[in-house]
Structures are given as structure tokens and as C-alpha cells.
Protein backbone atom coordinates (compact mmCIF):
# COMPACT_ATOMS: atom_id res chain seq x y z
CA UNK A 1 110.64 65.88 153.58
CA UNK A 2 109.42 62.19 154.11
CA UNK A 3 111.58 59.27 153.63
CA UNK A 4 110.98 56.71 151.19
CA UNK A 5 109.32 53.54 153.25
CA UNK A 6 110.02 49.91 152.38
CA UNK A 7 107.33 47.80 150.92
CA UNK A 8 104.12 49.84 149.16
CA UNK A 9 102.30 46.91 147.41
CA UNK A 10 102.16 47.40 143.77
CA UNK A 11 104.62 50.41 143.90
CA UNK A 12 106.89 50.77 140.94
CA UNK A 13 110.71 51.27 141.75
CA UNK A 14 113.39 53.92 140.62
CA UNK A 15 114.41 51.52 138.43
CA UNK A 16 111.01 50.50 136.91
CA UNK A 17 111.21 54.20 136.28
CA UNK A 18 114.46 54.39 134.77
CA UNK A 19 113.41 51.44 132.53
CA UNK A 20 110.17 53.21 131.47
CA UNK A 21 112.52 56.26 130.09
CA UNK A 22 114.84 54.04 128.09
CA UNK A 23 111.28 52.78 126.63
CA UNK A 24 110.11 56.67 126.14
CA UNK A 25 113.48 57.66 124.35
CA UNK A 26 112.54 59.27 121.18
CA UNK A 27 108.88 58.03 121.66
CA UNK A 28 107.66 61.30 123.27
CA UNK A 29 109.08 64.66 123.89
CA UNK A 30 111.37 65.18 126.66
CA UNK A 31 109.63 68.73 126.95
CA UNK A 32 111.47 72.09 128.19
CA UNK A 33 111.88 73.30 131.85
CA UNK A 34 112.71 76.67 132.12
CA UNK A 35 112.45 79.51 134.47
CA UNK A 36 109.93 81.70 134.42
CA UNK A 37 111.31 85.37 135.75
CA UNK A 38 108.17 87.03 135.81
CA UNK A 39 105.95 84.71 137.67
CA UNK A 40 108.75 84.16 139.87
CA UNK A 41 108.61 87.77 140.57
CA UNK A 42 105.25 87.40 141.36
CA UNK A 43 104.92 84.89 143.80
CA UNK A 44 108.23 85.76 145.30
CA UNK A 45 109.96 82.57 144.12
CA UNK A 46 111.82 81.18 141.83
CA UNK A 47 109.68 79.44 139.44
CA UNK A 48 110.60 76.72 136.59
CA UNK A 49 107.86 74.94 134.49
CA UNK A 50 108.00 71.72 132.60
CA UNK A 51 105.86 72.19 129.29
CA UNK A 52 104.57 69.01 129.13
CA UNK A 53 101.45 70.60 127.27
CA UNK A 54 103.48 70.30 124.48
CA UNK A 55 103.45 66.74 123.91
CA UNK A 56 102.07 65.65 121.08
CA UNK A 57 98.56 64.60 122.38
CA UNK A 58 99.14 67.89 124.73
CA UNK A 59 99.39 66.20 128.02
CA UNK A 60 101.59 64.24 129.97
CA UNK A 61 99.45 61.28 130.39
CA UNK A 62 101.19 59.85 126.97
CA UNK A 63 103.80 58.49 128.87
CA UNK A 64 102.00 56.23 131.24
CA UNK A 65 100.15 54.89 128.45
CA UNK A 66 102.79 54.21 126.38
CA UNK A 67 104.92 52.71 129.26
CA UNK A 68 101.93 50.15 129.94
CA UNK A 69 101.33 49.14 126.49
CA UNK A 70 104.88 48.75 125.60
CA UNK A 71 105.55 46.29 128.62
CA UNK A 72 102.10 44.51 127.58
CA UNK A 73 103.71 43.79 123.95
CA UNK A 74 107.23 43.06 125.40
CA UNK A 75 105.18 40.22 127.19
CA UNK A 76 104.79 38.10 124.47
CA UNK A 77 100.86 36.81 125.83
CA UNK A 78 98.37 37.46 122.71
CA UNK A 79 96.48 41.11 123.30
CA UNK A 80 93.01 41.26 121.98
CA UNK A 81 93.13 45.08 122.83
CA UNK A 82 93.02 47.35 125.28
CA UNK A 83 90.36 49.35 127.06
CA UNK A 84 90.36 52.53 128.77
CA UNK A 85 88.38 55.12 130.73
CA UNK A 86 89.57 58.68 130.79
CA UNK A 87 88.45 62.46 130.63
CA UNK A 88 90.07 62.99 127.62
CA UNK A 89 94.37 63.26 128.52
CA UNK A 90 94.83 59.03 128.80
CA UNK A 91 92.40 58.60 126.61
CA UNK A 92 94.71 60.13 123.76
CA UNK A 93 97.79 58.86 125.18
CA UNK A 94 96.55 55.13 124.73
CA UNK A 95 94.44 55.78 121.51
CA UNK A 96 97.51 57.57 119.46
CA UNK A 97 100.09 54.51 120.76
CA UNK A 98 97.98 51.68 120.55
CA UNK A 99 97.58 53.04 116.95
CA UNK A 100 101.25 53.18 116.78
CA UNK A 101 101.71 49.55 118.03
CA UNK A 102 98.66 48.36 116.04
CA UNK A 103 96.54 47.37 118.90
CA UNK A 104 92.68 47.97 118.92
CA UNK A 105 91.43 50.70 121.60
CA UNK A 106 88.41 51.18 123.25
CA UNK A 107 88.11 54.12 125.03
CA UNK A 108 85.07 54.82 127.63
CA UNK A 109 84.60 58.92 128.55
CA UNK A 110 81.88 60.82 130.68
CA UNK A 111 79.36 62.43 128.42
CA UNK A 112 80.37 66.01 129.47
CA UNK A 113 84.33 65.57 127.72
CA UNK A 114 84.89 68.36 126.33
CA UNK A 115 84.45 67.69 122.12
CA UNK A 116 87.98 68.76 121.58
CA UNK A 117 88.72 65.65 123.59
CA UNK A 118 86.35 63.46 122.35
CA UNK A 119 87.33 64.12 118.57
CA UNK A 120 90.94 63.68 118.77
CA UNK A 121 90.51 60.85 120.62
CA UNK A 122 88.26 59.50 117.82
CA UNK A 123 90.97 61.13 115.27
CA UNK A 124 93.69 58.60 116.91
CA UNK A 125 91.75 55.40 115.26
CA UNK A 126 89.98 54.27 119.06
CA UNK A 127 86.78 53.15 119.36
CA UNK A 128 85.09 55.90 121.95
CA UNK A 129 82.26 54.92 124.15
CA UNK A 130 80.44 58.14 126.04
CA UNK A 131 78.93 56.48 129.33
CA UNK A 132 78.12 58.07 132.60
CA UNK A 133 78.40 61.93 134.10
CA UNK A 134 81.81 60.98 135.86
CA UNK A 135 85.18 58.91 135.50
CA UNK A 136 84.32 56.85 137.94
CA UNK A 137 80.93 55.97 135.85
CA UNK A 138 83.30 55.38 132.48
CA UNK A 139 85.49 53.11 133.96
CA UNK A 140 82.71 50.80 135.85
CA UNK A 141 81.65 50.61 131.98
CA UNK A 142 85.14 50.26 130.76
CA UNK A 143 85.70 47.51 133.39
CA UNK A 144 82.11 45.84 131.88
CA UNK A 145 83.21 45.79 128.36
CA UNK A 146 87.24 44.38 129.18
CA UNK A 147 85.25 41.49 130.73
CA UNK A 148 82.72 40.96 128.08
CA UNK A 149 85.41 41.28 124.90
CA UNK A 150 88.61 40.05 126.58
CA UNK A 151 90.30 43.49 126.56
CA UNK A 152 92.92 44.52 128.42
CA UNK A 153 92.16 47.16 131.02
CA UNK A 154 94.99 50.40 130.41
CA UNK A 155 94.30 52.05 134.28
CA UNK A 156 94.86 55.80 134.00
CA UNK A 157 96.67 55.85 137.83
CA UNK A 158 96.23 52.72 139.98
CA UNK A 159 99.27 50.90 137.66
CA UNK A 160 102.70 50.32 138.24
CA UNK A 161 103.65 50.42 134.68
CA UNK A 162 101.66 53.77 134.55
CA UNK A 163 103.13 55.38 137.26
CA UNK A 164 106.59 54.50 136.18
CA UNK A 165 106.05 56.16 132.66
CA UNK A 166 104.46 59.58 134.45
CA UNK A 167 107.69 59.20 136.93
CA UNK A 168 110.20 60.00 133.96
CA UNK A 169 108.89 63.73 134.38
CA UNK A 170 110.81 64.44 137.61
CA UNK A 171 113.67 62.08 135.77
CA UNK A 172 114.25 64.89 133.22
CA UNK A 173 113.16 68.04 135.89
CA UNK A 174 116.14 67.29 138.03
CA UNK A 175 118.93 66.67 135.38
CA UNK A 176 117.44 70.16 133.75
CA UNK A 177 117.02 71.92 136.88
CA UNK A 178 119.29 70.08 139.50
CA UNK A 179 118.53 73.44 142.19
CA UNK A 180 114.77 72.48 142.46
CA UNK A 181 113.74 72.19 145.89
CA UNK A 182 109.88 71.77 145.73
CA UNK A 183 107.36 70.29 143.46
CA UNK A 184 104.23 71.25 143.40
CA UNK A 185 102.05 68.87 141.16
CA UNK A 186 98.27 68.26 140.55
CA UNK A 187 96.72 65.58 141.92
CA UNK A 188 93.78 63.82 140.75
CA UNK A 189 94.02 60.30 140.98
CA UNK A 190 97.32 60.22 141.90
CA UNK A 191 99.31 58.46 139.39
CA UNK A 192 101.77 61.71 138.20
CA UNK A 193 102.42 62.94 141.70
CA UNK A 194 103.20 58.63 142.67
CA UNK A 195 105.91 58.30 139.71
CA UNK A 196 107.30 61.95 140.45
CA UNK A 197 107.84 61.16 144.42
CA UNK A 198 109.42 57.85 143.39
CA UNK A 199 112.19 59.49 141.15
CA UNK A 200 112.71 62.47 143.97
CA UNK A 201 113.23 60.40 147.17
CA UNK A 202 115.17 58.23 145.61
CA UNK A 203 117.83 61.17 143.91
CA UNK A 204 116.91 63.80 145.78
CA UNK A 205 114.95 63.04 148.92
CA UNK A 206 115.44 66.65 150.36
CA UNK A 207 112.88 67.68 147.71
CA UNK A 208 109.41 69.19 149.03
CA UNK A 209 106.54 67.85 147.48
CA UNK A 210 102.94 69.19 147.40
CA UNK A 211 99.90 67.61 145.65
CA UNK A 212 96.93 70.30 144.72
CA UNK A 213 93.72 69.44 144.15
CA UNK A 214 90.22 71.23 143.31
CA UNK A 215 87.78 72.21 146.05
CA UNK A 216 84.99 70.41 143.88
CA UNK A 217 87.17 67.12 143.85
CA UNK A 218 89.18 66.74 147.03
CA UNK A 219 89.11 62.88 147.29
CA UNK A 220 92.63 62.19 147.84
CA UNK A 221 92.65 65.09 149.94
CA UNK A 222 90.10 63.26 152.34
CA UNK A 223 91.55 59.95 151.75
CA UNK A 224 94.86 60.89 152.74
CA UNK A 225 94.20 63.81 155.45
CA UNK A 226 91.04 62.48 156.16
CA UNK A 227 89.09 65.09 155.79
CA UNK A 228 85.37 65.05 154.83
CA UNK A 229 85.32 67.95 152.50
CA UNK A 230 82.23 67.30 149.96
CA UNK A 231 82.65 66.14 146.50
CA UNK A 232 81.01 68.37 143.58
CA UNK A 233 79.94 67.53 140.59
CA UNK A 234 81.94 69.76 137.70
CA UNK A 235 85.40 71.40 137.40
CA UNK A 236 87.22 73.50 134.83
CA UNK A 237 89.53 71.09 135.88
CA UNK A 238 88.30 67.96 134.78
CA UNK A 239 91.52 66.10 134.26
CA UNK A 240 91.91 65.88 138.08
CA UNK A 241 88.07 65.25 138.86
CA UNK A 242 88.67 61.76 140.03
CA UNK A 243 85.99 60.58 142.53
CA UNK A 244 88.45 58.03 144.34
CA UNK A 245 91.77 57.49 144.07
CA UNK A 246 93.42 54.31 143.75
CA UNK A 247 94.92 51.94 146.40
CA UNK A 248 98.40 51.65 145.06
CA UNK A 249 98.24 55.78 144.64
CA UNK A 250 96.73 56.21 148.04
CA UNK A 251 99.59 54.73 149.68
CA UNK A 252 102.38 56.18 147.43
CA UNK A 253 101.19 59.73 148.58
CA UNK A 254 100.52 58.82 151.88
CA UNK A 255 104.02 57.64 152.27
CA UNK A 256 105.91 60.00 150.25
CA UNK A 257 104.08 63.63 149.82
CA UNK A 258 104.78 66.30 151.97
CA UNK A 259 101.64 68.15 151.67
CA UNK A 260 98.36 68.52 150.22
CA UNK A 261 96.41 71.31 149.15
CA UNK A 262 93.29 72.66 147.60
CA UNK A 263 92.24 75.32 145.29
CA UNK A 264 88.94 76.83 144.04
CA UNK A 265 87.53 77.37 140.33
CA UNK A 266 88.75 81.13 140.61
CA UNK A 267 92.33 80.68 141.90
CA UNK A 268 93.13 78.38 138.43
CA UNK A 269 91.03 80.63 135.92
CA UNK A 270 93.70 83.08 137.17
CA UNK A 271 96.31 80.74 136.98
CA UNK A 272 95.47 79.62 133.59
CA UNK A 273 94.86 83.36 132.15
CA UNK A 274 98.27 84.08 133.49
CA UNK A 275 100.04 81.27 131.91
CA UNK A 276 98.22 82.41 128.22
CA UNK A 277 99.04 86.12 129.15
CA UNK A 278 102.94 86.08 130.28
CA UNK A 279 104.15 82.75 129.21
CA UNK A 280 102.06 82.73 125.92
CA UNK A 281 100.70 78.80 126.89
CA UNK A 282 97.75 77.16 126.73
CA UNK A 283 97.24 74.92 129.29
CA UNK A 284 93.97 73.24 130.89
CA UNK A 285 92.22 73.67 134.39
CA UNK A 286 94.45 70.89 135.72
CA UNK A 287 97.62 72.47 134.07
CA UNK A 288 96.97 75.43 135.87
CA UNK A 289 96.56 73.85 139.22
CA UNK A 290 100.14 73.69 140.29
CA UNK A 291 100.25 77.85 139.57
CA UNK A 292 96.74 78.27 141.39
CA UNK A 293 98.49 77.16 144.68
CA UNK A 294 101.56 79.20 144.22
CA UNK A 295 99.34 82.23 143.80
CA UNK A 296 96.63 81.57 146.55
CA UNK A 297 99.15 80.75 149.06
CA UNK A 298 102.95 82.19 148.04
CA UNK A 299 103.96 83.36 151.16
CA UNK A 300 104.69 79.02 151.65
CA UNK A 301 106.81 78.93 148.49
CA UNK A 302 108.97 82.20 149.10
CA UNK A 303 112.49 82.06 148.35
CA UNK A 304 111.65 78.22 147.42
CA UNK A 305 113.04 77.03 143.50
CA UNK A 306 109.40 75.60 142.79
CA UNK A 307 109.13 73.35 140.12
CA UNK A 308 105.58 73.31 138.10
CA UNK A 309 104.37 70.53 135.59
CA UNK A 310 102.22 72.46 133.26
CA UNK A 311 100.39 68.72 132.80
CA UNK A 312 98.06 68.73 130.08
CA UNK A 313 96.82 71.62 127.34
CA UNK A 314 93.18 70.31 126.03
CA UNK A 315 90.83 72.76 126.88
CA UNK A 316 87.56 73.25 124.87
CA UNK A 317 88.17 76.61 122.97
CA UNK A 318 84.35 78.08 124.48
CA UNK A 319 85.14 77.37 127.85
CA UNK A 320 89.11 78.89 127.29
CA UNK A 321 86.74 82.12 126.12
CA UNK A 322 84.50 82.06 129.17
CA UNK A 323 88.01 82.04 131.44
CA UNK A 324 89.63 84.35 129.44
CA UNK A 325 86.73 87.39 129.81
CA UNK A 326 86.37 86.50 133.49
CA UNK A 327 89.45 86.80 133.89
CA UNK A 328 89.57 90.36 132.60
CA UNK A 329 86.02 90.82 134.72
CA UNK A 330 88.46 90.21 138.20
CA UNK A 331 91.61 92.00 136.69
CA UNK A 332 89.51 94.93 136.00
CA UNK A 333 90.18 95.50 132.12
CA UNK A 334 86.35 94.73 131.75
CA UNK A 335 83.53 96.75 133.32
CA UNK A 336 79.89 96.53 133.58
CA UNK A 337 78.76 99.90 134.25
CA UNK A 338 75.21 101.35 134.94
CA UNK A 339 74.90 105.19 133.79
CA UNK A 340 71.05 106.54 134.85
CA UNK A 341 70.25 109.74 132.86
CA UNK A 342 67.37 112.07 132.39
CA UNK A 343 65.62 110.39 128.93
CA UNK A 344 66.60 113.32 126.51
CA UNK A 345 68.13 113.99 122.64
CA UNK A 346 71.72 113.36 122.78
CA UNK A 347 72.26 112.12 126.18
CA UNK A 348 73.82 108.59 125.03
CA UNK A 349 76.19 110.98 123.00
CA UNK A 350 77.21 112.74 126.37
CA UNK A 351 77.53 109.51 128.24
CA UNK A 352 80.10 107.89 125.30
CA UNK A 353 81.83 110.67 125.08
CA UNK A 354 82.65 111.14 128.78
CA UNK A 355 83.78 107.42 128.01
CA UNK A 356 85.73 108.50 125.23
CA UNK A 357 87.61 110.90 126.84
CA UNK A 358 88.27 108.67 130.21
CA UNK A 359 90.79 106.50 127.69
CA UNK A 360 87.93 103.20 127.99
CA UNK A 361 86.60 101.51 125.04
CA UNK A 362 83.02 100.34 124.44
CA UNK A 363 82.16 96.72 124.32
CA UNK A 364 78.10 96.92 124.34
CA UNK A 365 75.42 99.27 125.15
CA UNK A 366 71.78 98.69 126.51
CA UNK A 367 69.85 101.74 126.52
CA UNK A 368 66.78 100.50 129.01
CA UNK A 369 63.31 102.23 129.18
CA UNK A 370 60.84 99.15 129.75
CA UNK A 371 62.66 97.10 131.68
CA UNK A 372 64.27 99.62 134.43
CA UNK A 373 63.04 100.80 137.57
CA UNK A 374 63.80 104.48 137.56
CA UNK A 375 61.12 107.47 136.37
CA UNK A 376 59.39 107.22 133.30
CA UNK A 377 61.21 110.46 132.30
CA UNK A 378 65.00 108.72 132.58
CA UNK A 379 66.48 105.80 130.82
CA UNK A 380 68.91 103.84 132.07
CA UNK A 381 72.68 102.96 130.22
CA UNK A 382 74.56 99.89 130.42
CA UNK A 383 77.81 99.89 129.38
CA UNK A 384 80.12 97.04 128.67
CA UNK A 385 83.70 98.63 128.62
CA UNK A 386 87.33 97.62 127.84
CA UNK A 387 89.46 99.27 130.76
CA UNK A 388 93.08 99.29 131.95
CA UNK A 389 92.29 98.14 135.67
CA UNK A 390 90.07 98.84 138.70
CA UNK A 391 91.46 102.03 139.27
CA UNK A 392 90.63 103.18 135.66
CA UNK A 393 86.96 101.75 136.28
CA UNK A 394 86.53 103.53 139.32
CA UNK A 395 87.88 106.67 137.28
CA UNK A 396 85.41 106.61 134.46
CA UNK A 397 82.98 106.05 137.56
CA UNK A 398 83.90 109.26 138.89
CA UNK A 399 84.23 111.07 135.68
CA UNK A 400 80.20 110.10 134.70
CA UNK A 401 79.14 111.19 138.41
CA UNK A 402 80.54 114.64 138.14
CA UNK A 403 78.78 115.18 134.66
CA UNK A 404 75.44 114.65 136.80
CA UNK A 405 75.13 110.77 135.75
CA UNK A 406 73.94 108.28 138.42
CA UNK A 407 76.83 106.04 137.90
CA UNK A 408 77.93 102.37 139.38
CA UNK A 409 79.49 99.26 138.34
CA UNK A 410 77.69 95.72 138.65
């Protein structure tokens, strides 16, 4: 547990916070957080999540963005608009309020956005701009066009106003779920995990906090730890693929964080499958990431009440179909199998029928001749199969190989 310092420049307080929630009231959702007894069973923990995929624009980033534009109007000083750059989560969450407070949006997103995010955005009355392969691209061109039209730039993380508005998360975690004694939050820039840590070491400074990131984007990672781990170039979990996270961030986790920790492209397709499969959710990469750590690493959260923020549930339906049929790849309840047979009438027959009778269903078949390197005289089978789990794979295995079959799985 660290102690709240005295003096981060630019920080918002608990009581910027606390203002930002009287602003919120009855503006967005204050979203469930409820225990989950079978993931908590799982990991060994026990295990609440705060839904806030079910906001309306599916992410929490709706309250930053509304806590920054409201204070901007409560100013009084004329607004020609306001600009941002975003992967897709605060790019919704200032289109749909600045639409609600009447004030023209500009929105600047890396080419690659998924379309889902790209439409609704569009769908929310802002003006989108696709510029660049990363965020830190859009914003350099989101920074370009506040200065050339007089715009007002809407910062996804490196705000005060921001923060405070993402900070009214833990606000409503602890009066649900007063026994939490860890957080464990995705990081990307750093502007959820900053308003969450103010709220907690202010009401409950006990409270173990640890930021996750992606291998592929570990910049506050290194900035913080200082590390040197390299930076990739694509994530399922593009909400968090920030390139560099912001000064007043930087310091707010540096100061009041416990931990943080990474996790690879496989450990949140698992996390995210799990969350469809058990809790019936849909969350994206970065909603998955708090899970991803409990799961690679649970022997540090045992006996621990863990609290998750399931953070944002945009994900482009293809790519939620790709994770999805992996995910049954590494959980075993889909099997590529190779079945070599002598080339003769009726042997597919035998070979789906020993299939049959194993309990596994057929996906696909691929009956090679050309394109296979055994005899001319044998043909070789692939089979795409529906299974129950390894075990049942290695079964059907066994069960081809005693009918004569050269049999193996890819």
C-alpha cells in the first residue's frame, strides 16, 4: 500500500472527484458490481466486477468526457468545439455528450479502429478524421487541427477534469463492495487507474492496487519501472495501446500504484472468452485485461477480494469470432486432426465413422491426394472437429490409430 504524497502537479483531488459524480448523477449509469462465484473459484479469490461495458457508449471512458465538457460549459468562456483523438472508447464518450450539450466534435482515430468504433462514433453526430497507424499519430493531428480551428482539445488521460470523471468508478466500487481489498485495473495511458487511486487512498488507503498492461504496449510499464521492454505495433487490446503516457498520469501512478504488470495477446483472448462463456459479457481486449492477470498469475491474488473494471465492450464482431475459435483451439473443444489412409472405396466412411462413434462432431474435411507427401496409393484426411477437451482429442486420436489410421493432431 503507498501513501497518498502531497503535491502531484495537475492532479485532481478527492473532492474534484466527488464533484465530478454529483455532475455524472443520472448522466451515466452507475453500473453493477457483483461477485462472480465461479471465476472466483477459479483463480482462488474472491472476485467482484464492475460492468462498466454496459454504459451506454459501452465503456467507461463516458465519464471523463462528460466530466471535462461539463466543467468547460460551466465556465462560461465561448467554446467553438472540441477536438479529440481516441481508439474508439473517448471518442464516443465525447461525440454522444457533446451532442447532448450541443457542442461540435471533431474526433481524430488511427486508421486501423475497428469499424464498429468508427461508425458509432460517426452515429453520435462528430465529425471523424482517420489519421495515422497509432494514437499517438491521431492526436499530433488532433493537436494540428485544435490550433488551426480554435477547438478545444478533450485529452483522453493527461486531464484533471478527465481523471476526476474516470475516478467516480472506485467512488461507487467501495460503497457497493466496501470488503474490496485490491484493484486490479488496465492501464493504458493512465487516466482510469489515476482517478481510481485518488478515490482509494483517500477512503481506503489499505487498498492494493495493480495496473496491467499488454506485452505489445508496456509504456507506462517502462516509464514507471523503467524498464526497456519493446513497443509493438498491434493489440487485441487497442484501448490500452497508448505509446506514452502522460505527465500528470505518470506521476499519479508512480506515486500511488502498488504494482504493475503485463500480459500477452493469449492470456486476455482467454480472459475475454471466459467473461462471454461464464458471465455471458462482452467485453473488449482491454476489458479483459484486469482478468488476464488474475489468471496468468493467481497464486498473487489468493484469498484477496479483487475488484475488476470490466472497462469497455466495443470489439469488432470478426475479430470477437477469431478469439472466440482460438479460444476453443487452446481449450481443446476444436481439433485439427490429420488421418493418413490407404486411398481406397469407403475409407472416408471408416474414418467418420470412427469419429462418429468417439462422441466428436465434424467441422470440415480435406481429403488430399495432390498436395500431400505420402504414397501415391494413400490419401491423406484432415479433419476439423468439435470436441469436449484435450483428453477427448487425444481419445479420438487413439481410437483412429487402433483402426490402422496414421493419426495426429496439428
Amino acid at each position: 500500500m503507498k501513501p497518498r504524497p502531497a503535491g502531484i502537479a495537475g492532479a485532481p483531488t478527492f473532492a474534484d472527484v466527488e464533484a465530478a459524480a454529483a455532475r455524472l448523477t443520472g448522466q451515466v449509469l452507475d453500473t453493477p458490481c457483483v461477485e462472480s462465484l465461479t471465476l472466483g473459484q477459479i483463480v482462488g479469490a474472491r472476485v467482484f466486477l464492475k460492468f462498466e461495458n454496459l454504459q451506454f457508449t459501452a465503456s467507461f471512458k463516458e465519464r471523463g468526457a462528460l466530466n471535462k465538457l461539463a466543467t468547460l460549459v460551466e465556465s462560461g468562456q465561448p467554446i467553438k468545439g472540441v477536438i479529440a483523438a481516441s481508439a474508439g472508447n473517448h471518442a464516443q464518450g465525447v461525440a454522444h455528450h457533446a451532442q447532448r450539450l450541443q457542442l461540435r466534435a471533431v474526433i481524430v482515430m488511427p486508421q486501423h479502429t475497428p469499424t464498429v468504433k468508427v461508425e458509432r462514433t460517426r452515429g453520435f453526430g462528430a465529425e471523424v478524421v482517420l489519421h495515422g497507424d497509432t494514437f499517438d499519430a491521431a492526436r499530433e493531428r488532433a493537436l494540428a487541427i485544435a490550433a488551426e480551428q480554435g477547438l478545444t482539445f478533450v485529452h483522453p488521460f493527461d486531464d484533471a477534469a478527465v481523471i476526476a470523471g474516470q475516478g467516480t468508478i472506485a467512488l461507487e466500487m467501495l460503497r457497493a463492495q466496501p470488503a474490496l481489498d485490491t484493484l486490479v485495473v488496465a492501464v493504458g495511458g493512465g487516466g482510469l487507474i489515476s482517478g481510481i487511486a485518488t478515490v482509494v487512498r483517500h477512503l481506503k488507503p489499505t487498498v492494493r492496487i495493480v495496473g496491467v498492461q499488454t506485452v505489445r504496449f508496456p509504456a507506462m510499464v517502462n516509464a514507471v519501472k523503467g524498464t526497456q521492454h519493446p513497443q509493438g505495433t498491434s493489440t487485441i487490446a487497442e484501448g490500452i495501446a497508448v505509446g506514452q503516457p502522460g505527465a500528470i498520469t505518470q506521476a499519479m501512478v508512480r506515486a500511488l500504484v502498488d504494482d504493475l504488470v503485463l500480459v500477452d495477446e493469449g492470456d486476455i483472448e482467454q480472459a475475454l472468452v471466459m467473461l462471454l462463456e461464464i458471465e455471458k459479457t462482452l467485453v473488449e481486449g482491454a476489458g479483459a485485461a484486469g482478468l488476464a492477470a488474475l489468471l496468468k498469475e493467481p497464486q498473487r491474488y489468493a484469498g484477496r477480494n479483487v475488484g475488476l473494471v470490466l472497462c469497455g465492450g466495443n470489439i469488432d464482431p470478426l475479430l470477437l469470432a477469431a478469439i472466440i475459435e482460438r479460444g476453443m483451439v487452446r481449450a481443446g473443444r476444436l481439433a485439427r486432426i490429420r488421418v493418413g489412409a490407404r486411398d481406397t472405396p469407403g475409407v472416408l466412411a471408416r474414418i467418420t465413422a470412427i469419429v462418429a462413434e468417439a462422441g466428436a462432431n465434424i467441422d470440415e474435411v480435406h481429403h488430399q491426394r495432390a498436395f500431400s507427401t505420402l504414397s501415391a496409393q494413400n490419401v491423406e484426411v484432415e479433419l476439423v472437429v468439435q470436441t469436449r477437451n484435450r483428453e477427448h482429442v487425444a481419445a479420438l486420436v487413439a481410437a483412429l490409430k487402433a483402426q490402422g489410421f496414421d493419426a495426429g493432431t496439428y
